[in-house]
PDB file of N, CA and C in Angstrom:
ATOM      1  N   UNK A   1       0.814  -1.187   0.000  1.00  0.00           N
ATOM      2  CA  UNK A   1       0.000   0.000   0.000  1.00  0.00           C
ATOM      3  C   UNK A   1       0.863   1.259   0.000  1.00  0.00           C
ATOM      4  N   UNK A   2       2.214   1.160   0.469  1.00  0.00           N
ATOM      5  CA  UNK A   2       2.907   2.129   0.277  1.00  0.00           C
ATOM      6  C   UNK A   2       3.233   2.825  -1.288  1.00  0.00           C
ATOM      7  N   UNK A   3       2.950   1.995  -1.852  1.00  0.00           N
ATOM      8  CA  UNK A   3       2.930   2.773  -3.215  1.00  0.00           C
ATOM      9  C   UNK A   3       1.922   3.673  -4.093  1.00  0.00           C
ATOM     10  N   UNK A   4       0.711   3.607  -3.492  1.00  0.00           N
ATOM     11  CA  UNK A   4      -0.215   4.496  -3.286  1.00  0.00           C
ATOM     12  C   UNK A   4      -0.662   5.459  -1.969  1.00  0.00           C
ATOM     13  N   UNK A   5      -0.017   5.295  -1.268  1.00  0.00           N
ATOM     14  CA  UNK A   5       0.045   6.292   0.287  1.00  0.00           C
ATOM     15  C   UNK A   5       1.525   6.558   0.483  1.00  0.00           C
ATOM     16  N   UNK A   6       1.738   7.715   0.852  1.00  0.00           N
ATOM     17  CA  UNK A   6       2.693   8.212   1.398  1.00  0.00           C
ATOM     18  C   UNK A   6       3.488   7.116   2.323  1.00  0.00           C
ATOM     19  N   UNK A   7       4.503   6.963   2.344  1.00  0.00           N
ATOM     20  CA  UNK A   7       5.259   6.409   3.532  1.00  0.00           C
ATOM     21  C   UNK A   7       5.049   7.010   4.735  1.00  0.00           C
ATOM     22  N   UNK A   8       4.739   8.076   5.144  1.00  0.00           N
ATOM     23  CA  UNK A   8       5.154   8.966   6.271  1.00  0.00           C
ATOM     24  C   UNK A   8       3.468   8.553   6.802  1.00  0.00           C
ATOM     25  N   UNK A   9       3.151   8.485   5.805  1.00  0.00           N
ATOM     26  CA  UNK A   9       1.632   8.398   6.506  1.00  0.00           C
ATOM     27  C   UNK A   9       0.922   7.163   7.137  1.00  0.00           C
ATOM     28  N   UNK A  10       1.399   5.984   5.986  1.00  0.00           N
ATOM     29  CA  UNK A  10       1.001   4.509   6.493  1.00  0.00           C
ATOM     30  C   UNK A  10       1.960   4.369   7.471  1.00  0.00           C
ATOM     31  N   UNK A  11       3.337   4.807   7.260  1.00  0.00           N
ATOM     32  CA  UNK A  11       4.150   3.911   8.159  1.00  0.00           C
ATOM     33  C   UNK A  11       4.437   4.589   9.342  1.00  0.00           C
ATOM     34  N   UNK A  12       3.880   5.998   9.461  1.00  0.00           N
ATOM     35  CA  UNK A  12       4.032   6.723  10.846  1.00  0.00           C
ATOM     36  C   UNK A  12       2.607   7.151  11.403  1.00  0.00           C
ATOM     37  N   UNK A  13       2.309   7.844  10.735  1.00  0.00           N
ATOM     38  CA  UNK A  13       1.043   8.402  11.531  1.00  0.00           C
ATOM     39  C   UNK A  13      -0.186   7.918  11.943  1.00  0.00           C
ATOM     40  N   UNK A  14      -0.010   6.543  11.231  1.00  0.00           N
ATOM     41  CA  UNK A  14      -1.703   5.496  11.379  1.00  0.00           C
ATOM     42  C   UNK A  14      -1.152   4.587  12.725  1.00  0.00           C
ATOM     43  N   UNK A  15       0.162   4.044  12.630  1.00  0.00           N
ATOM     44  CA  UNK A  15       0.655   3.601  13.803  1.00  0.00           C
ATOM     45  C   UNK A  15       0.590   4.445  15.157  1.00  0.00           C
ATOM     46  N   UNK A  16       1.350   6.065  14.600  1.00  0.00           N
ATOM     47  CA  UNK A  16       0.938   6.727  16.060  1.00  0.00           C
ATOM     48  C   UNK A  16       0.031   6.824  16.563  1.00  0.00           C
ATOM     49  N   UNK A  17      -0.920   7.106  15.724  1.00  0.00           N
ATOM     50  CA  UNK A  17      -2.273   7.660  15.852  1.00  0.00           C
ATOM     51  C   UNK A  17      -2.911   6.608  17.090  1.00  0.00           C
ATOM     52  N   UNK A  18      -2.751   5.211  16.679  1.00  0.00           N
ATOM     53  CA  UNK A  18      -3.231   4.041  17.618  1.00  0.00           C
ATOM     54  C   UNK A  18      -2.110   4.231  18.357  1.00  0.00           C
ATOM     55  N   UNK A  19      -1.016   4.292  18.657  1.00  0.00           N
ATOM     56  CA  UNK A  19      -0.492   4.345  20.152  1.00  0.00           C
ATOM     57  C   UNK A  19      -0.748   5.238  20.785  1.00  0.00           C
ATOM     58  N   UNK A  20      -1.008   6.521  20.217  1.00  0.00           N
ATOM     59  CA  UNK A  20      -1.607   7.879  21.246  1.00  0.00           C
ATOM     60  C   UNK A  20      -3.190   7.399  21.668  1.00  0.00           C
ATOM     61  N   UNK A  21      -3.254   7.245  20.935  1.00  0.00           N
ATOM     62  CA  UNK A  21      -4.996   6.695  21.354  1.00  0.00           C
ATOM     63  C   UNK A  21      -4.880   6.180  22.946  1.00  0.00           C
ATOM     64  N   UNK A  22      -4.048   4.392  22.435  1.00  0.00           N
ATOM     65  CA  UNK A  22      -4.204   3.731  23.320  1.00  0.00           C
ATOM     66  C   UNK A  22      -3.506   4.441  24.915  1.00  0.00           C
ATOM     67  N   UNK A  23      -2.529   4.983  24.660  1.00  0.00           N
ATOM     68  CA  UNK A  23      -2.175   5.915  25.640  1.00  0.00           C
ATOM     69  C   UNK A  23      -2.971   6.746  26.387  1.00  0.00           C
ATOM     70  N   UNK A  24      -4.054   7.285  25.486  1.00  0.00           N
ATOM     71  CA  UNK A  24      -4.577   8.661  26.041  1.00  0.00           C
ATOM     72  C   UNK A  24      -5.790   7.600  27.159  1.00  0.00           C
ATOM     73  N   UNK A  25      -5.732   6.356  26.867  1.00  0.00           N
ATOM     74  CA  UNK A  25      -7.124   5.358  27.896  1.00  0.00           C
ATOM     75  C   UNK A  25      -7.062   5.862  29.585  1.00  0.00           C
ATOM     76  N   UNK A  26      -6.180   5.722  29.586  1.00  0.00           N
ATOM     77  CA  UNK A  26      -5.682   5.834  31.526  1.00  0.00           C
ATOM     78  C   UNK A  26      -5.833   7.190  31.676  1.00  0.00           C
ATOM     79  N   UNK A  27      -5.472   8.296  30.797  1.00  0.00           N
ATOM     80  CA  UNK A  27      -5.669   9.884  30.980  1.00  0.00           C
ATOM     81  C   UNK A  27      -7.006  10.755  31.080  1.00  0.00           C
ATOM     82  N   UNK A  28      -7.780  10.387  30.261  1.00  0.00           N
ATOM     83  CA  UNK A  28      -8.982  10.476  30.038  1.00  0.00           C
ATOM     84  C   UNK A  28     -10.198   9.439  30.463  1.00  0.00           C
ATOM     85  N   UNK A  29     -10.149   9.115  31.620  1.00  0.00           N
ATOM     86  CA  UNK A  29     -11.674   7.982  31.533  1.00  0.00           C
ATOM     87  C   UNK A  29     -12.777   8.197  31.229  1.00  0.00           C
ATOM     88  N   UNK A  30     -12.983   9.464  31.836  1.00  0.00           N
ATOM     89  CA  UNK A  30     -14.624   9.915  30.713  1.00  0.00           C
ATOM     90  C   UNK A  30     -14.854   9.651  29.514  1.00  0.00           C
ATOM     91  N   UNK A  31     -13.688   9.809  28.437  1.00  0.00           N
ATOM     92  CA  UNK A  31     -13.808   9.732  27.218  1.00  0.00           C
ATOM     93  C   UNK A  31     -13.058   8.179  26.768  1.00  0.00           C
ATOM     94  N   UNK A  32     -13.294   7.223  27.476  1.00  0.00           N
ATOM     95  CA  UNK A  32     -13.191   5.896  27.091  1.00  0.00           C
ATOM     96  C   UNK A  32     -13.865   5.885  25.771  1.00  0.00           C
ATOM     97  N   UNK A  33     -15.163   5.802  25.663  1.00  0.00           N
ATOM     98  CA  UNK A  33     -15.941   4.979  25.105  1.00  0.00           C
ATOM     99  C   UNK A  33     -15.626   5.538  23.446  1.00  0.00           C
ATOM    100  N   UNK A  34     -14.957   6.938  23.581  1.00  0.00           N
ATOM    101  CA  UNK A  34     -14.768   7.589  22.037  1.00  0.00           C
ATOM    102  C   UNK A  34     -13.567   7.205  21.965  1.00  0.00           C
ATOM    103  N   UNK A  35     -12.196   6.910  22.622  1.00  0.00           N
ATOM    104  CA  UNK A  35     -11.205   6.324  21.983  1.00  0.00           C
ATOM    105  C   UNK A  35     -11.136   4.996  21.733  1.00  0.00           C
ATOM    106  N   UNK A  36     -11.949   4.264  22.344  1.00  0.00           N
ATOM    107  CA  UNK A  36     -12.074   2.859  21.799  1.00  0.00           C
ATOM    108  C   UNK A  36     -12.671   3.027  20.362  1.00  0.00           C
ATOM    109  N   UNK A  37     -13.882   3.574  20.205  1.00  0.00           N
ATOM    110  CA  UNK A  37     -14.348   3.765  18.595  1.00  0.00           C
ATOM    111  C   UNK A  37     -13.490   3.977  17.817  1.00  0.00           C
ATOM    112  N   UNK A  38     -12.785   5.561  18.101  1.00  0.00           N
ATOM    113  CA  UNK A  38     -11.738   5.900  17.155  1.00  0.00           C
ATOM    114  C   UNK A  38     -10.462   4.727  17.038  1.00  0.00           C
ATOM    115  N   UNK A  39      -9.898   4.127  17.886  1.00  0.00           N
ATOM    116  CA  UNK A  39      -8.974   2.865  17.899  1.00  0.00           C
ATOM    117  C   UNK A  39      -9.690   1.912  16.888  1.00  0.00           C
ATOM    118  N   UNK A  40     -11.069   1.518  17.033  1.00  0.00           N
ATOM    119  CA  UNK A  40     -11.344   0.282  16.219  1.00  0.00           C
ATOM    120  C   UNK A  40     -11.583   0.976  15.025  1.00  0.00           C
ATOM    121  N   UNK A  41     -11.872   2.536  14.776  1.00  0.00           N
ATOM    122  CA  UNK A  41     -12.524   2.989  13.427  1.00  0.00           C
ATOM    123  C   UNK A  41     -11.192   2.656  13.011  1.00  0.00           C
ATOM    124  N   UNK A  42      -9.611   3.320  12.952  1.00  0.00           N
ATOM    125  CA  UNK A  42      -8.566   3.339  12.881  1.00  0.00           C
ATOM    126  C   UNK A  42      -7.971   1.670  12.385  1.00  0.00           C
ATOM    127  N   UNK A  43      -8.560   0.728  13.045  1.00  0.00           N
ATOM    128  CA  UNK A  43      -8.197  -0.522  12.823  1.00  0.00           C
ATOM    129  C   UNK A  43      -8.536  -1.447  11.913  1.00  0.00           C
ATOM    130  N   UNK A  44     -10.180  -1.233  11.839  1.00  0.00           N
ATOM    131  CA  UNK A  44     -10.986  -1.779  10.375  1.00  0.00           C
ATOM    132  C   UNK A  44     -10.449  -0.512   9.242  1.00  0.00           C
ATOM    133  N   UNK A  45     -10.003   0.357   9.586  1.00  0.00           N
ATOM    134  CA  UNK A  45      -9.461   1.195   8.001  1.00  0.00           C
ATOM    135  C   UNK A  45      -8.339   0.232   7.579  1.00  0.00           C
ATOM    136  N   UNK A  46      -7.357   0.013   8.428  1.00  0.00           N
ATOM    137  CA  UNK A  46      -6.020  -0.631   8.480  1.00  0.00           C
ATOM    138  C   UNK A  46      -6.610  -1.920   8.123  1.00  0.00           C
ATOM    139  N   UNK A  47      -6.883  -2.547   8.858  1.00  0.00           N
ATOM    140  CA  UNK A  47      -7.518  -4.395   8.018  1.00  0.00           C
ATOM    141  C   UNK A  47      -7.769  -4.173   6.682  1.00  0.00           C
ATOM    142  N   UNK A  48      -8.344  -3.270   6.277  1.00  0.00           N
ATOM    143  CA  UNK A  48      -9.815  -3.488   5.089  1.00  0.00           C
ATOM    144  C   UNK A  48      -8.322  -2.782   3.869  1.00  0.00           C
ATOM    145  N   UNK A  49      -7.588  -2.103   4.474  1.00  0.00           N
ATOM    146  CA  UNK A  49      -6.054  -1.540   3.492  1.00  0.00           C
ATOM    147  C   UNK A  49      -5.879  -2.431   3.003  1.00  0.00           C
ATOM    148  N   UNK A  50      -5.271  -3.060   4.055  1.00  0.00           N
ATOM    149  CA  UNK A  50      -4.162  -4.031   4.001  1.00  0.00           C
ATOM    150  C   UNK A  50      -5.160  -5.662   3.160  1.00  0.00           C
ATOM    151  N   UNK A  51      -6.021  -5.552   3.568  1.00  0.00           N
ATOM    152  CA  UNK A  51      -6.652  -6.864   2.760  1.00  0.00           C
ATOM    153  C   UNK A  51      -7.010  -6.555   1.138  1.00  0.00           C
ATOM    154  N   UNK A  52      -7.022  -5.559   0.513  1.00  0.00           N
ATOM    155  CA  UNK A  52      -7.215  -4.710  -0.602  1.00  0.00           C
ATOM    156  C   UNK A  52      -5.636  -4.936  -1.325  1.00  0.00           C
ATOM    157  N   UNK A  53      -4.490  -4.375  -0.733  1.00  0.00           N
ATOM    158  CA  UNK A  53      -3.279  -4.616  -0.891  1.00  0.00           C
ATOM    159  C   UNK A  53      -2.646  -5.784  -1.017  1.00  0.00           C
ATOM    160  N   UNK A  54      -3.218  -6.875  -0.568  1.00  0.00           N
ATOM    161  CA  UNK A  54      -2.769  -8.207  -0.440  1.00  0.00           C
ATOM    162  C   UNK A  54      -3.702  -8.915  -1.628  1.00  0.00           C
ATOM    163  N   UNK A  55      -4.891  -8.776  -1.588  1.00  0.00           N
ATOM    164  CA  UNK A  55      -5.405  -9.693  -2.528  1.00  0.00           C
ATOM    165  C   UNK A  55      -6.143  -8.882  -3.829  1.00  0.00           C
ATOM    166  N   UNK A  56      -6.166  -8.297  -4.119  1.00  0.00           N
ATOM    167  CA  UNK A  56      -7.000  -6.934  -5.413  1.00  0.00           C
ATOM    168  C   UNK A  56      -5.573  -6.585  -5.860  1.00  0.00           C
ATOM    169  N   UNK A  57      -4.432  -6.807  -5.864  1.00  0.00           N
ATOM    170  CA  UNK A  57      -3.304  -5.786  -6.903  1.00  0.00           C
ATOM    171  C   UNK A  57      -2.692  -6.998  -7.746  1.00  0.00           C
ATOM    172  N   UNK A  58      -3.023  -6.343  -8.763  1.00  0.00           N
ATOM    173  CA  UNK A  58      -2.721  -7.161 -10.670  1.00  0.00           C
ATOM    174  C   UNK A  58      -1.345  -6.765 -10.168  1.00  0.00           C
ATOM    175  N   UNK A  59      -1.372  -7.169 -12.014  1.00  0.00           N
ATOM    176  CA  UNK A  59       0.264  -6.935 -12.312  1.00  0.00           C
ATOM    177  C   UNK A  59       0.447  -5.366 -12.257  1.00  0.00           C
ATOM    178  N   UNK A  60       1.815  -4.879 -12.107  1.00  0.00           N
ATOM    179  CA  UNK A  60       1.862  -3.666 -12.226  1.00  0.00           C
ATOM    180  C   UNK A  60       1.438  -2.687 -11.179  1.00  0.00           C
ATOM    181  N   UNK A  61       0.937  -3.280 -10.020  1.00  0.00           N
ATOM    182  CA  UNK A  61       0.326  -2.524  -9.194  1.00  0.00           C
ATOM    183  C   UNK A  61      -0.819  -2.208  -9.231  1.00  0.00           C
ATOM    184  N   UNK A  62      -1.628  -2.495 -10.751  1.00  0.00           N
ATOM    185  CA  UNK A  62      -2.783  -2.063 -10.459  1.00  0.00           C
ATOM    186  C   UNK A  62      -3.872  -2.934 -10.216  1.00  0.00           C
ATOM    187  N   UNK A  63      -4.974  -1.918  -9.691  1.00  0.00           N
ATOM    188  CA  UNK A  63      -6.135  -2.321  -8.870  1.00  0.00           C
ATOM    189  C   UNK A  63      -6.854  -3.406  -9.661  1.00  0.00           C
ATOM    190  N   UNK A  64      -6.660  -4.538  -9.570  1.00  0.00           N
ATOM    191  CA  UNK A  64      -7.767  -5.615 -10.778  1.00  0.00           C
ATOM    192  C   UNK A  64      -8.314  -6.460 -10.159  1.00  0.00           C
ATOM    193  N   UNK A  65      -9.878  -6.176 -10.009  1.00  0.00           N
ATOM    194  CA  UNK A  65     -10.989  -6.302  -9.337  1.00  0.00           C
ATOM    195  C   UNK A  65     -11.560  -7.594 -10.611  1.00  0.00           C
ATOM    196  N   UNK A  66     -11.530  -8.694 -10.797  1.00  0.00           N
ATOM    197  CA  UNK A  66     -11.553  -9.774 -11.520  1.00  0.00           C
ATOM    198  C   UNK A  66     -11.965  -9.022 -12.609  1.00  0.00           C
TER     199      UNK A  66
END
């Protein structure tokens, strides 16, 4: 997927993004219930990438949907 997304972006900021999250749990308890969402919204984006990237790319990189 890095060849259609930025490096800086798949490989830094989607990772941080879920470790600040998971970090911010113990800081914030009121707002549990919205960083768990945002963690799992964050996580089915990342699955549903990465399963797109693995099984949908033809030759050449491109997108070939049968």
């Amino acid at each position: 997927m890095l060849a259609w997304m930025p490096a800086w972006l798949a490989g830094v900021v989607f990772p941080l993004s879920i470790l600040g999250l998971l970090a911010a749990l113990p800081v914030w308890p009121q707002r549990q219930n919205l960083i768990l969402k945002a963690i799992a919204v964050l996580s089915i984006f990342y699955l549903i990438e990465s399963f797109i990237a693995t099984f949908f790319r033809g030759a050449g990189w491109q997108l070939n949907v049968w």
